[in-house]
C-alpha atoms as a PDB file:
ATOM      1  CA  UNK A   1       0.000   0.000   0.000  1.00  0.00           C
ATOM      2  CA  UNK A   2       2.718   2.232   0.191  1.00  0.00           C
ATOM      3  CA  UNK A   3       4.677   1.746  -2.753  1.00  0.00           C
ATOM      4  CA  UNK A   4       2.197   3.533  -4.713  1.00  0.00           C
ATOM      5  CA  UNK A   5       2.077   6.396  -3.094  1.00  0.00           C
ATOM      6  CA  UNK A   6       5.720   6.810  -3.352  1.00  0.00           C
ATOM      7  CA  UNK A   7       5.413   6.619  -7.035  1.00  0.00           C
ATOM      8  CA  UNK A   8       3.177   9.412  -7.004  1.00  0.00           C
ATOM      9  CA  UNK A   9       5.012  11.670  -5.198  1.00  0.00           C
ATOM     10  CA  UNK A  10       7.746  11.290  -7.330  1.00  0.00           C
ATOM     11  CA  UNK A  11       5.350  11.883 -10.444  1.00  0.00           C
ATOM     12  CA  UNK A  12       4.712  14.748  -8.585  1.00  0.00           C
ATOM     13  CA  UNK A  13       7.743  16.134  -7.882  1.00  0.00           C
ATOM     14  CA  UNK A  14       8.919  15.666 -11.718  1.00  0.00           C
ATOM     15  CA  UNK A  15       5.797  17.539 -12.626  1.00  0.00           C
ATOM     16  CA  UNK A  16       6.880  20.113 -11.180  1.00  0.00           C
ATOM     17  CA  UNK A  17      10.034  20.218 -11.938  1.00  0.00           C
ATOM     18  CA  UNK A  18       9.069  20.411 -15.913  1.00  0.00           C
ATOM     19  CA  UNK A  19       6.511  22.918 -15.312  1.00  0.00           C
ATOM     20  CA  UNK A  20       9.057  24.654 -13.156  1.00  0.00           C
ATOM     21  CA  UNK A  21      11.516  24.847 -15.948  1.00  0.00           C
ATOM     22  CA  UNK A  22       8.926  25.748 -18.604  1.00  0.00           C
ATOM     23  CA  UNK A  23       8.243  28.601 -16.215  1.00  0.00           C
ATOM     24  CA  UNK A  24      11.891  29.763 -16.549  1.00  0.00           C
ATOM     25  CA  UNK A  25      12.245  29.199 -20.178  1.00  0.00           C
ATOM     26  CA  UNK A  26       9.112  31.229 -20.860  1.00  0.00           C
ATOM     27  CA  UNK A  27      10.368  34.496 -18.508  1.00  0.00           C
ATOM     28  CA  UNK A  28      13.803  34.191 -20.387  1.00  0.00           C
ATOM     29  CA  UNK A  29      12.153  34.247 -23.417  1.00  0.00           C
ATOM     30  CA  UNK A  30      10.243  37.117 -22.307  1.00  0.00           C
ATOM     31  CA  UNK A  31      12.450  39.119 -20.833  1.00  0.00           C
ATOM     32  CA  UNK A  32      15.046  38.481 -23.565  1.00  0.00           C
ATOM     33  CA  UNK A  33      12.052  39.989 -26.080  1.00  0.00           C
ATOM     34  CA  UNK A  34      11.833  43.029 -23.357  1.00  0.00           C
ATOM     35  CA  UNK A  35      15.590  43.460 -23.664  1.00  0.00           C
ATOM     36  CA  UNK A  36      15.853  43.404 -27.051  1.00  0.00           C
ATOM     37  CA  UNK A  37      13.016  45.946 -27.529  1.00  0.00           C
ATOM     38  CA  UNK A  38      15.149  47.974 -25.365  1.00  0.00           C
ATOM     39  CA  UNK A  39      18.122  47.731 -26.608  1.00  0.00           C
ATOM     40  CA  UNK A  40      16.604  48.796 -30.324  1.00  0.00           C
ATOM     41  CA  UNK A  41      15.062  51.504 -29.094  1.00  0.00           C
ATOM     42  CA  UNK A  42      17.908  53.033 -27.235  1.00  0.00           C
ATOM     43  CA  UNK A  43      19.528  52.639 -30.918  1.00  0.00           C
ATOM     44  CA  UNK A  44      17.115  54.569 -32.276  1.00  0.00           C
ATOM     45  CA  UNK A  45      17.340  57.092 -30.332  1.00  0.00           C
ATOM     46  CA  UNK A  46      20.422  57.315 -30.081  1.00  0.00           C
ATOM     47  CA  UNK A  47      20.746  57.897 -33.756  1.00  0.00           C
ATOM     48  CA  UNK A  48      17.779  60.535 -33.584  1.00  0.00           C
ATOM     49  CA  UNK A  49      20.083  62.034 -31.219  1.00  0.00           C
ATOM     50  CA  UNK A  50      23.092  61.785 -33.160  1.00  0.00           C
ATOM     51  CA  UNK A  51      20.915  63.583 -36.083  1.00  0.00           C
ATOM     52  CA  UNK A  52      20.301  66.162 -33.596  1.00  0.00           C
ATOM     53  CA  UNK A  53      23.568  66.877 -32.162  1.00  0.00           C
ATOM     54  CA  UNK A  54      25.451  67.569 -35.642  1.00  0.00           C
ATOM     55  CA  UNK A  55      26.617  71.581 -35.435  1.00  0.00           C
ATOM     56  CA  UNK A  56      24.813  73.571 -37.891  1.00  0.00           C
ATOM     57  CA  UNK A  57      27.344  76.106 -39.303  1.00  0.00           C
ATOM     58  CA  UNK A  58      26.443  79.642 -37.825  1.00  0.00           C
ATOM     59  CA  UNK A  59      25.102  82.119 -40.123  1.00  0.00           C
ATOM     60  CA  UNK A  60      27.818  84.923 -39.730  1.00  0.00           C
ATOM     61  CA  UNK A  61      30.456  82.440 -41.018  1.00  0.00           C
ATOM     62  CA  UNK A  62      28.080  81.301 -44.187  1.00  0.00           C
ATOM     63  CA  UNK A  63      27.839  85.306 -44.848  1.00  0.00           C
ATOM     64  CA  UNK A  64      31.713  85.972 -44.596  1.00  0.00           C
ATOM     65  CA  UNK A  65      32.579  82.696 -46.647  1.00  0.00           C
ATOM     66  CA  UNK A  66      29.648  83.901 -49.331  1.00  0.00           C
ATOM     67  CA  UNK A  67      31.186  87.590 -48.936  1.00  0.00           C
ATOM     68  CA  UNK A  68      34.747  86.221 -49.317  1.00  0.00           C
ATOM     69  CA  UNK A  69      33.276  84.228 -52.402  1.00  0.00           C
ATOM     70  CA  UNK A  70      31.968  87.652 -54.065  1.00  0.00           C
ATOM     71  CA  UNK A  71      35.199  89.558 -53.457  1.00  0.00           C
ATOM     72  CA  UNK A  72      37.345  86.813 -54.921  1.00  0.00           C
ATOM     73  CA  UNK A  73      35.107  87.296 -58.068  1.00  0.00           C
ATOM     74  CA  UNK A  74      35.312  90.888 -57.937  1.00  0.00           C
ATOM     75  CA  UNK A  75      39.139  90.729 -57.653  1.00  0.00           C
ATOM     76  CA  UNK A  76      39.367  88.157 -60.670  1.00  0.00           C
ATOM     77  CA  UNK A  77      37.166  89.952 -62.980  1.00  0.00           C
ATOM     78  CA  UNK A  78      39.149  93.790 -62.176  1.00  0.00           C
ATOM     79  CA  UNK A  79      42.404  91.868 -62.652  1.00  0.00           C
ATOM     80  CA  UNK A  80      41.412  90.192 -65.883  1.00  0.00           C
ATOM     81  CA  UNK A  81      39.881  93.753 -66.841  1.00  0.00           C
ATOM     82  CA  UNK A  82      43.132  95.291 -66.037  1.00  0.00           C
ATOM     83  CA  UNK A  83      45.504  92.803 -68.080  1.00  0.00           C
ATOM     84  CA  UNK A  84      43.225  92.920 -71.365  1.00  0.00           C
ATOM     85  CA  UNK A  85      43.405  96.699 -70.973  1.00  0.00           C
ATOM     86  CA  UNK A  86      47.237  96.152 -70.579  1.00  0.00           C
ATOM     87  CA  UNK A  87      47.299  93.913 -73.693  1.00  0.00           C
ATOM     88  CA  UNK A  88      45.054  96.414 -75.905  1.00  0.00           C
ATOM     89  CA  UNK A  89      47.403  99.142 -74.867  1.00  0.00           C
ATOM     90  CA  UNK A  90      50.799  97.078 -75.879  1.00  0.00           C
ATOM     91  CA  UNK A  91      49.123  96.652 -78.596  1.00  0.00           C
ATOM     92  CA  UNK A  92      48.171 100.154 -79.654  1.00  0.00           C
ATOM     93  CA  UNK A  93      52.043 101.741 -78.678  1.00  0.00           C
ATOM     94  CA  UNK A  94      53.314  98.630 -81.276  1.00  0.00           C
ATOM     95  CA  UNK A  95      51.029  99.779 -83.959  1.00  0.00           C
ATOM     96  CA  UNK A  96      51.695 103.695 -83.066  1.00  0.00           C
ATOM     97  CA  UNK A  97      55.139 103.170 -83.384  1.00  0.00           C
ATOM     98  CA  UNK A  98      55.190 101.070 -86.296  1.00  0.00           C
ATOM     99  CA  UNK A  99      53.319 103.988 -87.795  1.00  0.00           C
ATOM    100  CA  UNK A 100      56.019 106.867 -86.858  1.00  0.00           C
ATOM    101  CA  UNK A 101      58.680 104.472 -87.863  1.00  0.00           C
ATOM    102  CA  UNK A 102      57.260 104.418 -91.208  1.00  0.00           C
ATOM    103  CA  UNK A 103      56.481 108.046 -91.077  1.00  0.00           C
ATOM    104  CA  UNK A 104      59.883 108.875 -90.865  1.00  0.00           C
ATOM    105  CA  UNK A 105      61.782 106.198 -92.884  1.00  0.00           C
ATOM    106  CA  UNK A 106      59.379 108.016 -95.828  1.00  0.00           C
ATOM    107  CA  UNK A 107      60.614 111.717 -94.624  1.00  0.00           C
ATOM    108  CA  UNK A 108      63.844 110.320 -94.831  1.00  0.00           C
ATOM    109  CA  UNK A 109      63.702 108.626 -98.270  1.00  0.00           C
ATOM    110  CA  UNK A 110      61.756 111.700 -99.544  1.00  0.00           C
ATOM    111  CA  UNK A 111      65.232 114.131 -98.768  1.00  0.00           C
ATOM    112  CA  UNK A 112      67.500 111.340-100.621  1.00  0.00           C
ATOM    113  CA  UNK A 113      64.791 111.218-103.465  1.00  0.00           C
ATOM    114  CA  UNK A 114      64.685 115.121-104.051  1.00  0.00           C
ATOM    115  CA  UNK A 115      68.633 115.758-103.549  1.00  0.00           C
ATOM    116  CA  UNK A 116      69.034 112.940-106.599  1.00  0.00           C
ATOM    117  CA  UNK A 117      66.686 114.598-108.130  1.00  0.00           C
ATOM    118  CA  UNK A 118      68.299 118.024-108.113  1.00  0.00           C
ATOM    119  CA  UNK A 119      71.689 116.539-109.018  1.00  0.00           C
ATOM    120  CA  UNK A 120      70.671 114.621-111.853  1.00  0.00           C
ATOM    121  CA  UNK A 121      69.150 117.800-113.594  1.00  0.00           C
ATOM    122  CA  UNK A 122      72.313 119.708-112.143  1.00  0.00           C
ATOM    123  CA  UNK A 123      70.867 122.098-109.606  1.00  0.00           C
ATOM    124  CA  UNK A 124      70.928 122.066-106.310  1.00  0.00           C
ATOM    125  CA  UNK A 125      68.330 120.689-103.717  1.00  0.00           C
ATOM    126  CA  UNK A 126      67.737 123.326-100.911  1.00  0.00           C
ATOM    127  CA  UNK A 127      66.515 121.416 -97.474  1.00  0.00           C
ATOM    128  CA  UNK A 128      63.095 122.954 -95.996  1.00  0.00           C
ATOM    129  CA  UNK A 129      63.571 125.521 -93.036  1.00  0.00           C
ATOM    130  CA  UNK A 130      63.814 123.599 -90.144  1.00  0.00           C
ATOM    131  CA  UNK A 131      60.816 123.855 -87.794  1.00  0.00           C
ATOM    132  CA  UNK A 132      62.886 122.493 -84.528  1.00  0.00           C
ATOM    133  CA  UNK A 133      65.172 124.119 -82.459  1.00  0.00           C
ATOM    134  CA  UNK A 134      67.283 122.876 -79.353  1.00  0.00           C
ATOM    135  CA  UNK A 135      68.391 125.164 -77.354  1.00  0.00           C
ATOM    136  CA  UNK A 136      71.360 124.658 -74.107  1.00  0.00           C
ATOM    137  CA  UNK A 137      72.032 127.367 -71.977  1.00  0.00           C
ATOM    138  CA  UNK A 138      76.135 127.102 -71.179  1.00  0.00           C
ATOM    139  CA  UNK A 139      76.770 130.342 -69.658  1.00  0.00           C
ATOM    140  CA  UNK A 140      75.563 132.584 -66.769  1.00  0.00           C
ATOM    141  CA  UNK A 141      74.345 135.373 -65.587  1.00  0.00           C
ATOM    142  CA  UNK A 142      77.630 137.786 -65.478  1.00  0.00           C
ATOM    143  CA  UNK A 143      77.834 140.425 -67.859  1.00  0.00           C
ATOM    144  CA  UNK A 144      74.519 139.343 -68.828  1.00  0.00           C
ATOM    145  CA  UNK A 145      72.055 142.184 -69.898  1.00  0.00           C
ATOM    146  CA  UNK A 146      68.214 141.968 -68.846  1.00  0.00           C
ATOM    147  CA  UNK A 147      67.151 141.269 -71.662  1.00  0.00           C
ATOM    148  CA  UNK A 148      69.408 138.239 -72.352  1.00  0.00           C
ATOM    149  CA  UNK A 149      68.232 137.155 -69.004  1.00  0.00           C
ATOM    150  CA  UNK A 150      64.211 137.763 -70.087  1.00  0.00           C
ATOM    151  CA  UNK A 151      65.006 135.864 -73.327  1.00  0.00           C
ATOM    152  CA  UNK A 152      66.555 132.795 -70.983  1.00  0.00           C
ATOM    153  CA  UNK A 153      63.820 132.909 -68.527  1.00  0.00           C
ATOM    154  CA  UNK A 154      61.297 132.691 -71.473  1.00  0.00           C
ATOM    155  CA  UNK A 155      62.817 129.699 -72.778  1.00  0.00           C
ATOM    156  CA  UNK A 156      62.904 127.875 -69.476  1.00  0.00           C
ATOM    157  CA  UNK A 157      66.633 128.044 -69.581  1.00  0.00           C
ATOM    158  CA  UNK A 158      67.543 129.212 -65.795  1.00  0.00           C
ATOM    159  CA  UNK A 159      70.304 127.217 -64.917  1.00  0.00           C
ATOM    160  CA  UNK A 160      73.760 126.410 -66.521  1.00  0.00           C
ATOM    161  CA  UNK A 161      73.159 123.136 -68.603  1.00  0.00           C
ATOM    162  CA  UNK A 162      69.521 123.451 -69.057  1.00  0.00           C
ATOM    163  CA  UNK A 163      68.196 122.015 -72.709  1.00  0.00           C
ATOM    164  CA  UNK A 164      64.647 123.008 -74.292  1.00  0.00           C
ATOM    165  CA  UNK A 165      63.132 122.136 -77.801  1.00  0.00           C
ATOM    166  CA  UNK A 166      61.947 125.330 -79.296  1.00  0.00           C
ATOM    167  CA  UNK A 167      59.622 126.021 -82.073  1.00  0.00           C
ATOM    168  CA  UNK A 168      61.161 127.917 -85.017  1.00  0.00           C
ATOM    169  CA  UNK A 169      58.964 130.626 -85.911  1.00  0.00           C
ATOM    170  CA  UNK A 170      59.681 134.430 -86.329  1.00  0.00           C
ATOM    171  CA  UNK A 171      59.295 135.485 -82.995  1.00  0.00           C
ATOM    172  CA  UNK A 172      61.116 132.520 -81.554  1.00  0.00           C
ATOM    173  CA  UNK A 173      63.968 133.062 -84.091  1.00  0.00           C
ATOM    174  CA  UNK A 174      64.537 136.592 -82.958  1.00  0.00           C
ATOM    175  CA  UNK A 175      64.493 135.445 -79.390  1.00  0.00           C
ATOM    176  CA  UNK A 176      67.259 132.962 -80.704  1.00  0.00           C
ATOM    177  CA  UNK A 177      69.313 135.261 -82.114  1.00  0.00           C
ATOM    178  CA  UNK A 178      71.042 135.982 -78.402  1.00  0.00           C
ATOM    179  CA  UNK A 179      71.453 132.371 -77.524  1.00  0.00           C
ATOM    180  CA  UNK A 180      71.661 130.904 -81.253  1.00  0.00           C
ATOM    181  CA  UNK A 181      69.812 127.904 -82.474  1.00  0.00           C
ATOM    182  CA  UNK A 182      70.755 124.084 -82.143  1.00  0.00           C
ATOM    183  CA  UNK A 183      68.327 121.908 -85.137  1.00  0.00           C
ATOM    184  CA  UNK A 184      68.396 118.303 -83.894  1.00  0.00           C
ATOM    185  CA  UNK A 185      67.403 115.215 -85.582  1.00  0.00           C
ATOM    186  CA  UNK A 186      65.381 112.465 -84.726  1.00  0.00           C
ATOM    187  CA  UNK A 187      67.738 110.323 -83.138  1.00  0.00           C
ATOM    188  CA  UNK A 188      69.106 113.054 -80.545  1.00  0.00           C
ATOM    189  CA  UNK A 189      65.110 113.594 -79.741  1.00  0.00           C
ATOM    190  CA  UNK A 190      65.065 110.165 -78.920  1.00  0.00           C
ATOM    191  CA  UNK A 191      67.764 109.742 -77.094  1.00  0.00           C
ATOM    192  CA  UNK A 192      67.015 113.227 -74.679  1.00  0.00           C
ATOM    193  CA  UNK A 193      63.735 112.241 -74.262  1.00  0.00           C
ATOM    194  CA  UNK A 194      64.353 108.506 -72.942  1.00  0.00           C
ATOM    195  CA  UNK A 195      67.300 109.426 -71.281  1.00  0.00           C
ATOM    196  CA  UNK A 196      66.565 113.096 -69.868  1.00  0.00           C
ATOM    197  CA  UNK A 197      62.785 113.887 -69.954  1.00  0.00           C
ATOM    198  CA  UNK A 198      60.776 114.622 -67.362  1.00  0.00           C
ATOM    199  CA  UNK A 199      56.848 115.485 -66.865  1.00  0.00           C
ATOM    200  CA  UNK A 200      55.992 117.947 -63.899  1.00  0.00           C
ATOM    201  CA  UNK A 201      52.910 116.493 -62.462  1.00  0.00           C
ATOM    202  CA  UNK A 202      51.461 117.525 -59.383  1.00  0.00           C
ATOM    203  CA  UNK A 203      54.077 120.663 -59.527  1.00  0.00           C
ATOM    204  CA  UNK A 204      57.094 117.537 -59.508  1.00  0.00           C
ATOM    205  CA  UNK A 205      59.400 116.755 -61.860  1.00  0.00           C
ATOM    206  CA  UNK A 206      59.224 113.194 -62.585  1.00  0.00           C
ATOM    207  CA  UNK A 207      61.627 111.461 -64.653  1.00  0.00           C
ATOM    208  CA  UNK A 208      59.364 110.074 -67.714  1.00  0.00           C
ATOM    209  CA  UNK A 209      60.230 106.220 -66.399  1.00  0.00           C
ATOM    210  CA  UNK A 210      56.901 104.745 -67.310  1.00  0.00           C
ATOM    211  CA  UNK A 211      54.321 105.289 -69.971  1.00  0.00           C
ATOM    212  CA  UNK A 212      51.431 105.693 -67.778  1.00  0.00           C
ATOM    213  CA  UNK A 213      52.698 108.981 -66.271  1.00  0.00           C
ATOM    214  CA  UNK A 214      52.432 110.045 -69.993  1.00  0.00           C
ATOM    215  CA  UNK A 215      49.110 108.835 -70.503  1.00  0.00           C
ATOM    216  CA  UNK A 216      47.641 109.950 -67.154  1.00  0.00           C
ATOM    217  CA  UNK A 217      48.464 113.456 -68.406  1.00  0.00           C
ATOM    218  CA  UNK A 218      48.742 113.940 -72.082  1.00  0.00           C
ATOM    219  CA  UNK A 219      46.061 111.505 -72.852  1.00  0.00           C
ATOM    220  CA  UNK A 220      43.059 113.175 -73.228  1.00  0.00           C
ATOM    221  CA  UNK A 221      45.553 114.729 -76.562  1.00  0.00           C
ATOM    222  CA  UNK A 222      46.199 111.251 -78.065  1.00  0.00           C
ATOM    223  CA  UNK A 223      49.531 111.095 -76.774  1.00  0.00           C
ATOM    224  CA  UNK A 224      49.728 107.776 -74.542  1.00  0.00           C
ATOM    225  CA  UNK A 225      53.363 106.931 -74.636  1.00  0.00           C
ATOM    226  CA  UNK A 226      57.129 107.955 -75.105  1.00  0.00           C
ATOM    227  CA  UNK A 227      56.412 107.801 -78.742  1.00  0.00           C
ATOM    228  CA  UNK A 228      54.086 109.949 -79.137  1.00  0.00           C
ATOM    229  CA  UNK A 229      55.807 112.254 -77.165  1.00  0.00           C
ATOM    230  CA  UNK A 230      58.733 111.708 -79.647  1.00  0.00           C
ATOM    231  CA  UNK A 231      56.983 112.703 -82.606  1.00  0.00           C
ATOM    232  CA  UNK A 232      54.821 115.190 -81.552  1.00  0.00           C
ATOM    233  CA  UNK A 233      58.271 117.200 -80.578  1.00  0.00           C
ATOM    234  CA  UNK A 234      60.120 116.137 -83.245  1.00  0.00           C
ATOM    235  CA  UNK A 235      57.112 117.064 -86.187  1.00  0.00           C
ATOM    236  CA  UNK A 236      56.339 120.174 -83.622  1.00  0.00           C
ATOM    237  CA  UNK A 237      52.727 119.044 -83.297  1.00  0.00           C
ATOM    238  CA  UNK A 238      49.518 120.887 -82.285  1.00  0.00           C
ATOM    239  CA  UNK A 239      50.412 120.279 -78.742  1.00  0.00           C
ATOM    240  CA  UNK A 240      54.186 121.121 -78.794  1.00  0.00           C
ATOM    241  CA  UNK A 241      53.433 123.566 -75.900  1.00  0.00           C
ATOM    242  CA  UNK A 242      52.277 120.539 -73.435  1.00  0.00           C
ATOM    243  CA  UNK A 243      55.757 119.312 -73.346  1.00  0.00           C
ATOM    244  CA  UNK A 244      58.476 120.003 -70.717  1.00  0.00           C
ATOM    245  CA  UNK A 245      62.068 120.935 -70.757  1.00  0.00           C
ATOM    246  CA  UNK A 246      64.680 118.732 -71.011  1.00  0.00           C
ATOM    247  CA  UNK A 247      68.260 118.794 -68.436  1.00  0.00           C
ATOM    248  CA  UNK A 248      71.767 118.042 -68.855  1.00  0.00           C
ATOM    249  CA  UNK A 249      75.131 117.541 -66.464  1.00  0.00           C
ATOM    250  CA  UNK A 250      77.668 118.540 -68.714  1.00  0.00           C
ATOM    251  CA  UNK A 251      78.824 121.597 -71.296  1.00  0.00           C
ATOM    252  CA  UNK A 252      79.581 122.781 -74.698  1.00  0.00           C
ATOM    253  CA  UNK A 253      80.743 125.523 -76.612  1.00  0.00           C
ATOM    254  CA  UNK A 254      78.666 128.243 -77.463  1.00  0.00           C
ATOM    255  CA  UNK A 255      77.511 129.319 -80.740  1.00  0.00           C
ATOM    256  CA  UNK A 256      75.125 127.865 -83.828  1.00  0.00           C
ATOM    257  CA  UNK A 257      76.154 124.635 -84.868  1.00  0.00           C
ATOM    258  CA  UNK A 258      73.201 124.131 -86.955  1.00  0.00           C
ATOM    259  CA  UNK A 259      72.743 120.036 -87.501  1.00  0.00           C
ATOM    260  CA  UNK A 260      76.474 119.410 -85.450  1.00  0.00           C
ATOM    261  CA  UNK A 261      74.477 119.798 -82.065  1.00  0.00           C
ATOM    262  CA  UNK A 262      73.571 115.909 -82.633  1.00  0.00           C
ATOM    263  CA  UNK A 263      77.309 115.013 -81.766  1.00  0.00           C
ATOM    264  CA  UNK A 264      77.678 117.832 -78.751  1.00  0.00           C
ATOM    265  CA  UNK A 265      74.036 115.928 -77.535  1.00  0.00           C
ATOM    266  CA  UNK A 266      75.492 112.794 -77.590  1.00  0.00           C
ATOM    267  CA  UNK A 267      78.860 113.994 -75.368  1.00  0.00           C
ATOM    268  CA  UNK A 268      76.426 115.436 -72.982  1.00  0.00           C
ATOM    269  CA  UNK A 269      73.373 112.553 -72.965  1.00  0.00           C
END
């Protein structure tokens, strides 16, 4: 009688124990589900706050980059401005002073063509009056009579030295009378010019270094370069008056040399 109930105890107790486990298994399972839901929902937002924490870039640096940006362009497009300018002006000197080149080359050949001209019909080929004059003071003012010194000061001749282009008329010729007329050719224009000219501007003298100093004030005439300043002194041009006096460091002998000043300008250049 008591063996049986023994058995069922132990059924019981194994009962139990499988429902027991079950009972475990199920809460794992559960809680494992409740875990995992966490655990993907702290993801997510931890992502949302990721999103969330990314620094915007403030709005006074997007206005100085964007302001930056528009300078930049502004720079570019002045500086590109400024070298086809450059380029258009190169341009225009070449082409001016291919012209003058040719200008005088044909002055020259016209002088030639008339003198062989004259001497193959046997006469004699008389030069046109010069319209140039160059004119260097070498003297002083001792023993010098007022009106010497009126005629220098008119010229723009007050120191020892001094050198001015003159335009030959009749009342410049009787001025020159008292300090006697140099005629120059083209290559001692050049040469003072390049080596010795200056333009007064502002009430300086500035040595004429640079074509844009000649521009900036003789270029509202046309004249825009060294050039240009070269033939309208040499051709004693509508605007002869606009240009300046030219200097020198050493002396000469006094008296008209007519066309043998070029080789006393070249000893003092």
């Amino acid at each position: 009688l008591d063996f049986p109930k023994k058995e069922k105890k132990r059924e019981l107790t194994q009962f139990n124990k499988i429902r027991n486990k079950r009972d475990i298994t199920t809460d794992f399972i559960e809680i494992k589900k409740k875990y995992k839901g966490i655990n993907t929902s702290l993801f997510a937002a931890g992502t949302m706050e990721g999103k969330k924490k990314v620094p915007a870039v403030p709005e006074t640096l997007k206005k100085k980059r964007r302001n930056f940006a528009e300078l930049k362009i502004k720079r570019l497009r002045k500086k590109f401005a400024q070298k086809m300018l450059r380029k258009a002006r190169r341009k225009l000197i070449y082409e001016k002073a291919k012209h003058y080149h040719k200008e005088y080359r044909q002055m020259y050949r016209t002088e030639i063509r008339m003198a062989r001209m004259a001497r193959k019909a046997g006469n004699f080929y008389v030069p046109a009056e010069p319209k140039l004059a160059f004119v260097i003071r070498i003297r002083g003012i001792n023993g010098v009579s007022p009106k010497v010194r009126k005629v220098l000061q008119l010229l723009r001749l007050r120191q020892i030295f001094n050198g001015t282009f003159v335009k030959l008329n009749k009342a410049s010729i009787n001025m020159l009378r008292i300090v006697e007329p140099y005629i120059p050719n083209l290559k001692s224009v050049n040469e003072l010019i390049y080596k010795r000219g200056y333009g007064k501007i502002s009430k300086k003298q500035i040595a004429l270094t640079d074509n844009a100093l000649i521009a900036r004030s003789l270029g509202k005439y046309g004249i825009i370069c060294m050039e240009d300043l070269i033939h309208e002194i040499y051709t004693v041009g509508k605007r002869f008056k606009e240009k300046k006096t030219t200097h020198f460091v050493e002396g000469g002998d006094a008296g008209n040399r007519e066309d043998q000043i070029n080789r006393l300008i070249r000893r003092m250049n």
